[in-house]
PDB file of N, CA and C in Angstrom:
ATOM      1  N   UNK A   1       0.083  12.784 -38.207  1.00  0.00           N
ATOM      2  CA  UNK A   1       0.847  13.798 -37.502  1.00  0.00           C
ATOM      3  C   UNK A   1       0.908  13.523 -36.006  1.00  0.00           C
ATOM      4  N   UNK A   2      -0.455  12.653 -35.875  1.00  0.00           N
ATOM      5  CA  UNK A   2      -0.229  12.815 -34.165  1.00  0.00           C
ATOM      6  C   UNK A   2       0.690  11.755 -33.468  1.00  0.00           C
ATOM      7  N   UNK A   3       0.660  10.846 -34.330  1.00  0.00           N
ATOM      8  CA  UNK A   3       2.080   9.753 -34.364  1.00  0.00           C
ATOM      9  C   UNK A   3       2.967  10.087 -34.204  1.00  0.00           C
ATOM     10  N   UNK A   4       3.504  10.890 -35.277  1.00  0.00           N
ATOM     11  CA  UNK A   4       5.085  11.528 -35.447  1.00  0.00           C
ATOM     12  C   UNK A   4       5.480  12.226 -34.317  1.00  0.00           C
ATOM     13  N   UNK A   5       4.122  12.823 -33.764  1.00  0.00           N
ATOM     14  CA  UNK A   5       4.389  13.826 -32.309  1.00  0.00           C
ATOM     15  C   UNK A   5       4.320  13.178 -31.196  1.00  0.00           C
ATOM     16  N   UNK A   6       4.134  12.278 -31.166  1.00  0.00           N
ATOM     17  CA  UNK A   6       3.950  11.284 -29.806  1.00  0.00           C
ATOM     18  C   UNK A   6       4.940  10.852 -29.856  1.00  0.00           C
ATOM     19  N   UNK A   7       5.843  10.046 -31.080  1.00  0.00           N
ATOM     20  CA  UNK A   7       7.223   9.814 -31.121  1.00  0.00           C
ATOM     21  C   UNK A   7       8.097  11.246 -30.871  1.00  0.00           C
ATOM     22  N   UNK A   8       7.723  11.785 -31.208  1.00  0.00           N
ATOM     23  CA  UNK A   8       8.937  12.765 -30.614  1.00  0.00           C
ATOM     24  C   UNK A   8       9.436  13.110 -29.211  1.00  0.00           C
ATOM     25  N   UNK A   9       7.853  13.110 -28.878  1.00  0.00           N
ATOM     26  CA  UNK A   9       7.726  13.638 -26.894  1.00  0.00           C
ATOM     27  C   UNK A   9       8.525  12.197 -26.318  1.00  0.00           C
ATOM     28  N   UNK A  10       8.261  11.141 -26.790  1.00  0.00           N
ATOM     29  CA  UNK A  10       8.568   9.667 -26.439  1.00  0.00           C
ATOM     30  C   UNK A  10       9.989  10.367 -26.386  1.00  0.00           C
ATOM     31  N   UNK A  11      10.683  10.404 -27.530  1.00  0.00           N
ATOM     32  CA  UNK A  11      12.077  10.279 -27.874  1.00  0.00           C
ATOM     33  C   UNK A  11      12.778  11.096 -26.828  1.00  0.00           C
ATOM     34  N   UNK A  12      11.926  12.287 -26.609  1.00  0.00           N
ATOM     35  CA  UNK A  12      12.721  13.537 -25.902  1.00  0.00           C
ATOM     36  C   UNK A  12      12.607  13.324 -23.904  1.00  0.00           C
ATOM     37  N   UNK A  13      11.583  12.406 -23.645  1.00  0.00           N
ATOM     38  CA  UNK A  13      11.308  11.867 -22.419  1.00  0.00           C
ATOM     39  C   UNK A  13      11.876  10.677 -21.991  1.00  0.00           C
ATOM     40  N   UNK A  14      12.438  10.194 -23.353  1.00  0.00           N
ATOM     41  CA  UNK A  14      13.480   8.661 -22.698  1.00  0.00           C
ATOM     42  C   UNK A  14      15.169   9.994 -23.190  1.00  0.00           C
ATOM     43  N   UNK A  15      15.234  10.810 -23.565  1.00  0.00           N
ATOM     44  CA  UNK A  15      16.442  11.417 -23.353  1.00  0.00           C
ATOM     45  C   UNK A  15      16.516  11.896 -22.215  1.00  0.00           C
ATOM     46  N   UNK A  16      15.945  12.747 -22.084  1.00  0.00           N
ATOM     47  CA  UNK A  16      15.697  13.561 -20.371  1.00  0.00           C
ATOM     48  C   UNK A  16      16.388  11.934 -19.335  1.00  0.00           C
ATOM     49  N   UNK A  17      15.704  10.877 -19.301  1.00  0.00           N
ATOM     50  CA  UNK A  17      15.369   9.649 -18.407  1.00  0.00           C
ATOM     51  C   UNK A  17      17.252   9.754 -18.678  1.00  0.00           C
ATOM     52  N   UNK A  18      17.189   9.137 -20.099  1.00  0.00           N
ATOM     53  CA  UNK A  18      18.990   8.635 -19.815  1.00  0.00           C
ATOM     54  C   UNK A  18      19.753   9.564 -19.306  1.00  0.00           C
ATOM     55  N   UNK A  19      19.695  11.067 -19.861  1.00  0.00           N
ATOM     56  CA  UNK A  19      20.438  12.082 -19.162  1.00  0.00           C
ATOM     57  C   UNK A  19      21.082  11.954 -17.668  1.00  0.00           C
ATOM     58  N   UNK A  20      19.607  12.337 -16.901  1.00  0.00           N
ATOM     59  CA  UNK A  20      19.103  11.808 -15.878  1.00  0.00           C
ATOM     60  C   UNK A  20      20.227  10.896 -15.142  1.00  0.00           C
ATOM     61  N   UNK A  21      20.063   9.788 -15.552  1.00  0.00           N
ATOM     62  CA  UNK A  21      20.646   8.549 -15.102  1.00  0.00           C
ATOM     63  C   UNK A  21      21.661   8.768 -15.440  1.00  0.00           C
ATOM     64  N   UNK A  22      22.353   9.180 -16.440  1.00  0.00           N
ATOM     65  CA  UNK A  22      23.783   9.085 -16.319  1.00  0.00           C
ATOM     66  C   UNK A  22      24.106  10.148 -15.177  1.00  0.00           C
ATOM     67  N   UNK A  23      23.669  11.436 -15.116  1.00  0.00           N
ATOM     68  CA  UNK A  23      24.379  12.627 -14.208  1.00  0.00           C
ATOM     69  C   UNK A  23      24.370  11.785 -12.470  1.00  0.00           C
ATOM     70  N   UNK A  24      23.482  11.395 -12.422  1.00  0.00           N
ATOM     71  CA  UNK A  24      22.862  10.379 -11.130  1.00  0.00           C
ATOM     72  C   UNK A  24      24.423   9.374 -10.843  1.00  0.00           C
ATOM     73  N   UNK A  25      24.542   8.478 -12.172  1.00  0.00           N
ATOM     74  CA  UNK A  25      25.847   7.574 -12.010  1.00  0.00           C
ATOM     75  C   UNK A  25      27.008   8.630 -11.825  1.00  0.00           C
ATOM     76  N   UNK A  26      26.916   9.728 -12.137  1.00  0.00           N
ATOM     77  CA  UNK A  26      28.482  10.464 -12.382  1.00  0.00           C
ATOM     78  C   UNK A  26      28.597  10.824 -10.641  1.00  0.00           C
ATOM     79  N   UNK A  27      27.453  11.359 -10.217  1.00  0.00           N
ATOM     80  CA  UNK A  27      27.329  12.588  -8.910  1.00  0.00           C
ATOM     81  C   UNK A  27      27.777  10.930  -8.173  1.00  0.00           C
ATOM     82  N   UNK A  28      27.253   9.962  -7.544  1.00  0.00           N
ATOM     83  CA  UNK A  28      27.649   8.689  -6.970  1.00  0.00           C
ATOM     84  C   UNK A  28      28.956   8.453  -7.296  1.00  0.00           C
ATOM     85  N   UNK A  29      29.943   8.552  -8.240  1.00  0.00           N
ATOM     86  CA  UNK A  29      31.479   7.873  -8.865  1.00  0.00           C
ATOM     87  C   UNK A  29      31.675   9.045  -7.660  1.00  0.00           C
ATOM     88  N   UNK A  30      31.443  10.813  -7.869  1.00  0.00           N
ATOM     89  CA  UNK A  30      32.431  11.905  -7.922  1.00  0.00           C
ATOM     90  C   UNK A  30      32.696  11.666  -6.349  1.00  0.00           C
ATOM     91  N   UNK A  31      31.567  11.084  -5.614  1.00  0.00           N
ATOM     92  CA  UNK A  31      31.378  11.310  -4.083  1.00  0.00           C
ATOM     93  C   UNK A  31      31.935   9.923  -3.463  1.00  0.00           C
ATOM     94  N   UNK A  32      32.366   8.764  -4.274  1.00  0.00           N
ATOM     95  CA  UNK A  32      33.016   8.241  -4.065  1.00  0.00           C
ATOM     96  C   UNK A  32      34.416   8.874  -3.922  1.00  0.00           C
ATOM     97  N   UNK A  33      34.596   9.080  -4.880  1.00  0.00           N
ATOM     98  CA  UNK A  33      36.057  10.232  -5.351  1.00  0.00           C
ATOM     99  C   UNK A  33      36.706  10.907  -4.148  1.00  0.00           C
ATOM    100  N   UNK A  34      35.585  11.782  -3.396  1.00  0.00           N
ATOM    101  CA  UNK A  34      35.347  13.291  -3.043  1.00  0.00           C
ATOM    102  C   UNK A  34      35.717  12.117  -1.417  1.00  0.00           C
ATOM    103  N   UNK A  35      34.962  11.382  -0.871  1.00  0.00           N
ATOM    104  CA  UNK A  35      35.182  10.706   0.174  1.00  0.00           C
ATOM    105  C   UNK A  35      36.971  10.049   0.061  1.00  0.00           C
ATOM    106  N   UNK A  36      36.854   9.314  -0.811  1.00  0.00           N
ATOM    107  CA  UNK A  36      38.969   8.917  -0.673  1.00  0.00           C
ATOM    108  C   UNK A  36      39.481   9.532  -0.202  1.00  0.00           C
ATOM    109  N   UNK A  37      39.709  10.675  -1.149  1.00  0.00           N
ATOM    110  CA  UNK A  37      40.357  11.920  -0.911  1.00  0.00           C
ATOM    111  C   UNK A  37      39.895  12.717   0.817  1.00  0.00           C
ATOM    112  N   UNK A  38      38.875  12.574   0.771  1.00  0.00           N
ATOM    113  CA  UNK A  38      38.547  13.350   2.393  1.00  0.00           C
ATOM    114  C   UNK A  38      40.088  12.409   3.712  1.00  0.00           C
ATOM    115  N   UNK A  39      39.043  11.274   3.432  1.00  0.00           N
ATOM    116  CA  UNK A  39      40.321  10.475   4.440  1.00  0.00           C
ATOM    117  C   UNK A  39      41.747  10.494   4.633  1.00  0.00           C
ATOM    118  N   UNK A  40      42.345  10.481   3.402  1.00  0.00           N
ATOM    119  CA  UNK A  40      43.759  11.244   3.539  1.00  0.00           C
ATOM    120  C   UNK A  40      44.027  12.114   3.615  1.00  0.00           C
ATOM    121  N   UNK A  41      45.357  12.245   4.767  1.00  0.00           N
ATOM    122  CA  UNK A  41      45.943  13.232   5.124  1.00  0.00           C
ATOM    123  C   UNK A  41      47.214  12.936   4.784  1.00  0.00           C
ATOM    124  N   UNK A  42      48.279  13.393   4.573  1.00  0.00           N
ATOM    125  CA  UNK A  42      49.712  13.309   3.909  1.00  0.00           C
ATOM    126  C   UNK A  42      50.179  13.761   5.574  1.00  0.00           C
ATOM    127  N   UNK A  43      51.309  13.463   5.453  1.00  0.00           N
ATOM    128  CA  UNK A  43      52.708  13.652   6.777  1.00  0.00           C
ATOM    129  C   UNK A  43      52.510  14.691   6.714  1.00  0.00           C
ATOM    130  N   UNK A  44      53.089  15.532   7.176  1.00  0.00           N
ATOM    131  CA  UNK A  44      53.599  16.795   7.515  1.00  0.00           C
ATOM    132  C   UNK A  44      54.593  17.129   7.850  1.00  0.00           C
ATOM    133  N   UNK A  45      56.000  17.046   7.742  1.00  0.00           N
ATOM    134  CA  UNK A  45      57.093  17.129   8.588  1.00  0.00           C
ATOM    135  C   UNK A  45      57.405  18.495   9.547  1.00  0.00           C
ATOM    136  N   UNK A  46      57.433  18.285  10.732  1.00  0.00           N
ATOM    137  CA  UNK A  46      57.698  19.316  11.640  1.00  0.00           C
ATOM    138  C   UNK A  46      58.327  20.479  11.632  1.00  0.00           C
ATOM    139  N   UNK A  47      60.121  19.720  11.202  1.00  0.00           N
ATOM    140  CA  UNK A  47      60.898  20.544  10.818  1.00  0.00           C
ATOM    141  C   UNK A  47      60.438  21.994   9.991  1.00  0.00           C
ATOM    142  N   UNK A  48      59.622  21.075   9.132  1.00  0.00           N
ATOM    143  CA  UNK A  48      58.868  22.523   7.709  1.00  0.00           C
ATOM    144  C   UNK A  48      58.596  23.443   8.588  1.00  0.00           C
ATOM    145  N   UNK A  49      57.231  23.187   9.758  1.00  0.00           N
ATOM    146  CA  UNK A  49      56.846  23.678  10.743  1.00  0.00           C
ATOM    147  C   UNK A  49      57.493  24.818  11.848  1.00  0.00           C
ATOM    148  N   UNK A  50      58.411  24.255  11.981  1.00  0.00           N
ATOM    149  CA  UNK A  50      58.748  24.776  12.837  1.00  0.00           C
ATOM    150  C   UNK A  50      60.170  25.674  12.285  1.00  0.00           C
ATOM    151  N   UNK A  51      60.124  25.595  10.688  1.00  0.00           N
ATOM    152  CA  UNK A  51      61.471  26.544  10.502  1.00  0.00           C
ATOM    153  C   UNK A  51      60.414  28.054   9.793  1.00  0.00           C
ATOM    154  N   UNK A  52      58.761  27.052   9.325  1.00  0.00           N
ATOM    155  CA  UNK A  52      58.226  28.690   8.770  1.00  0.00           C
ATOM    156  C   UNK A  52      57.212  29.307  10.289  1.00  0.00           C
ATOM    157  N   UNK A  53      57.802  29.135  11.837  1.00  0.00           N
ATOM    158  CA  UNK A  53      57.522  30.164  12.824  1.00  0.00           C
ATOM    159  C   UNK A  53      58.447  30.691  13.434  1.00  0.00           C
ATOM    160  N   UNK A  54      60.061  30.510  12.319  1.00  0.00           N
ATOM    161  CA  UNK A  54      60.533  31.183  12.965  1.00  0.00           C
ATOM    162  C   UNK A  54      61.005  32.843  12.215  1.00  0.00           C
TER     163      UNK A  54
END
């Protein structure tokens, strides 16, 4: 029995680990992502601007 239970804690402590590591790889991709996007800014055309103060 105490086998079977040591494999289990094993099994459930290398899940936690991969979990882990994957959410780790995702949060690093998203903030790659999240940075691109920061840097661009699109045109703006004036005209738009300046016809919604009047």
């Amino acid at each position: 029995m105490k086998n079977l239970r040591e494999q289990i804690i094993n099994l459930g402590e290398r899940l936690a680990n991969d979990i882990g590591d994957k959410a780790i790889k995702v949060g690093e991709v998203s903030m790659k992502d999240c940075s691109i996007f920061c840097l661009y800014e699109p045109k703006f055309p004036l005209e738009l601007l300046q016809n919604d103060e009047e």
